[in-house]
C-alpha atoms as a PDB file:
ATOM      1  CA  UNK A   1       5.459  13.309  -6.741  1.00  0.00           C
ATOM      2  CA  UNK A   2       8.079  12.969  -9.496  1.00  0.00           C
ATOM      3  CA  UNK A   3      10.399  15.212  -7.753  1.00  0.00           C
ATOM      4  CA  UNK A   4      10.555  13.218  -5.281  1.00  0.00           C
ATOM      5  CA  UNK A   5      10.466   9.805  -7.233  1.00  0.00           C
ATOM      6  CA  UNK A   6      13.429  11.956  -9.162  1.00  0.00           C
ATOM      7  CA  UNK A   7      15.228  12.450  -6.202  1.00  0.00           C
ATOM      8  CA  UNK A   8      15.202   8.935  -5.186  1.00  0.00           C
ATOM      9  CA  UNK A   9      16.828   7.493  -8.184  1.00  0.00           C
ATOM     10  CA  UNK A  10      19.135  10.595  -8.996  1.00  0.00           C
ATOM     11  CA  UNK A  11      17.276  11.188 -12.175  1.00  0.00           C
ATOM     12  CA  UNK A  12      15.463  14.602 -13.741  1.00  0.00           C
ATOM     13  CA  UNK A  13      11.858  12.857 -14.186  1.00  0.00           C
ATOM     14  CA  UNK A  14       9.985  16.394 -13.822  1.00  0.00           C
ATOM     15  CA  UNK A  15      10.336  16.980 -17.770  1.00  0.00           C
ATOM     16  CA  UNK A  16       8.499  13.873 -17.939  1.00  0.00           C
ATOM     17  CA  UNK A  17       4.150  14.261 -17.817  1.00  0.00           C
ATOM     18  CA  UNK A  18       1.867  11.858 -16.003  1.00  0.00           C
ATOM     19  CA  UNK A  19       0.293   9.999 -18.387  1.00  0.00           C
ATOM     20  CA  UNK A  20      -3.176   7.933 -17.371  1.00  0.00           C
ATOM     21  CA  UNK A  21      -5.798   6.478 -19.165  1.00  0.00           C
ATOM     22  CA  UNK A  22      -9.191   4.678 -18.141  1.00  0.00           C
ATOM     23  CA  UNK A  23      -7.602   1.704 -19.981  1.00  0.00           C
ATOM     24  CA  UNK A  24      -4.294   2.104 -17.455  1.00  0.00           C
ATOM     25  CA  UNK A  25      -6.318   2.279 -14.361  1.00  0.00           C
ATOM     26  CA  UNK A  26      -8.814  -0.504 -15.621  1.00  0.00           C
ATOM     27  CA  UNK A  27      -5.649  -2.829 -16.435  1.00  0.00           C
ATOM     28  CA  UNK A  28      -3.686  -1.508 -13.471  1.00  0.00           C
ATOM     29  CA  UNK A  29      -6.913  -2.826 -10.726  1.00  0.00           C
ATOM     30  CA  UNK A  30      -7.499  -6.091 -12.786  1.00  0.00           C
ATOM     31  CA  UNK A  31      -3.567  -6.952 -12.442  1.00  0.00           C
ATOM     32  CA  UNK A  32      -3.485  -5.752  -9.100  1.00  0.00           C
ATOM     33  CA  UNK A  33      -6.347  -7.759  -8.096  1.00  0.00           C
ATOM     34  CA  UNK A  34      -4.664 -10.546  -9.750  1.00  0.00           C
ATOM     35  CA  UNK A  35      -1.350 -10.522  -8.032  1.00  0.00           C
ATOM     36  CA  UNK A  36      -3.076 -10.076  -4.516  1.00  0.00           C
ATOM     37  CA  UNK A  37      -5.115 -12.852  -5.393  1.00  0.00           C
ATOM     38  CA  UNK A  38      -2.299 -15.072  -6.055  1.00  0.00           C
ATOM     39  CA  UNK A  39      -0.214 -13.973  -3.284  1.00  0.00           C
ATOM     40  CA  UNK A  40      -2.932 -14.060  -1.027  1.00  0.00           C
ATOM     41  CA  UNK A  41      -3.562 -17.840  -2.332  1.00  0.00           C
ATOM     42  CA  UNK A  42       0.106 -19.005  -1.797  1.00  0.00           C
ATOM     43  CA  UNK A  43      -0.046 -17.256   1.641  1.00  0.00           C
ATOM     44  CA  UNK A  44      -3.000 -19.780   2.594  1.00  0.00           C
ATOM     45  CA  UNK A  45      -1.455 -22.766   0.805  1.00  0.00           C
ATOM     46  CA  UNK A  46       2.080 -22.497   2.650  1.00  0.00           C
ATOM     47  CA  UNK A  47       0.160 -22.077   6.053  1.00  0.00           C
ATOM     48  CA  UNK A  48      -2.204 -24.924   5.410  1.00  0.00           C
ATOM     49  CA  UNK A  49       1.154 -26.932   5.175  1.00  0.00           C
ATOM     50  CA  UNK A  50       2.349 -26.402   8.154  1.00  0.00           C
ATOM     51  CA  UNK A  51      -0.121 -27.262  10.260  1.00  0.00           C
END
C-alpha cells in the first residue's frame, strides 16, 4: 500500500513503517464518527431549507 501511495505523490515512502496503535484507531473512529456526524447534520439542515 505505500508503494502505491509512493507512486502517487512521486515520493520513496517504502523506507517508512506503518505505525498503529489502539489509541490511533480509537481516536481515528471517534473523529471519524464525528466528521460524518457533522456532515451528515449539515446535509439534513441545507435540505430542510429548501423545501
Amino acid at each position: 500500500m505505500l508503494s502505491m501511495s509512493g507512486e502517487m505523490v512521486h515520493m520513496q515512502l517504502n523506507e517508512m513503517g506503518w505505525h498503529l496503535t489502539f489509541t490511533g484507531v480509537v481516536v481515528g473512529l471517534v473523529a471519524w464518527s464525528v466528521s460524518a456526524g457533522i456532515a451528515g447534520w449539515l446535509l439534513a439542515a441545507i435540505y430542510n431549507r429548501l423545501q
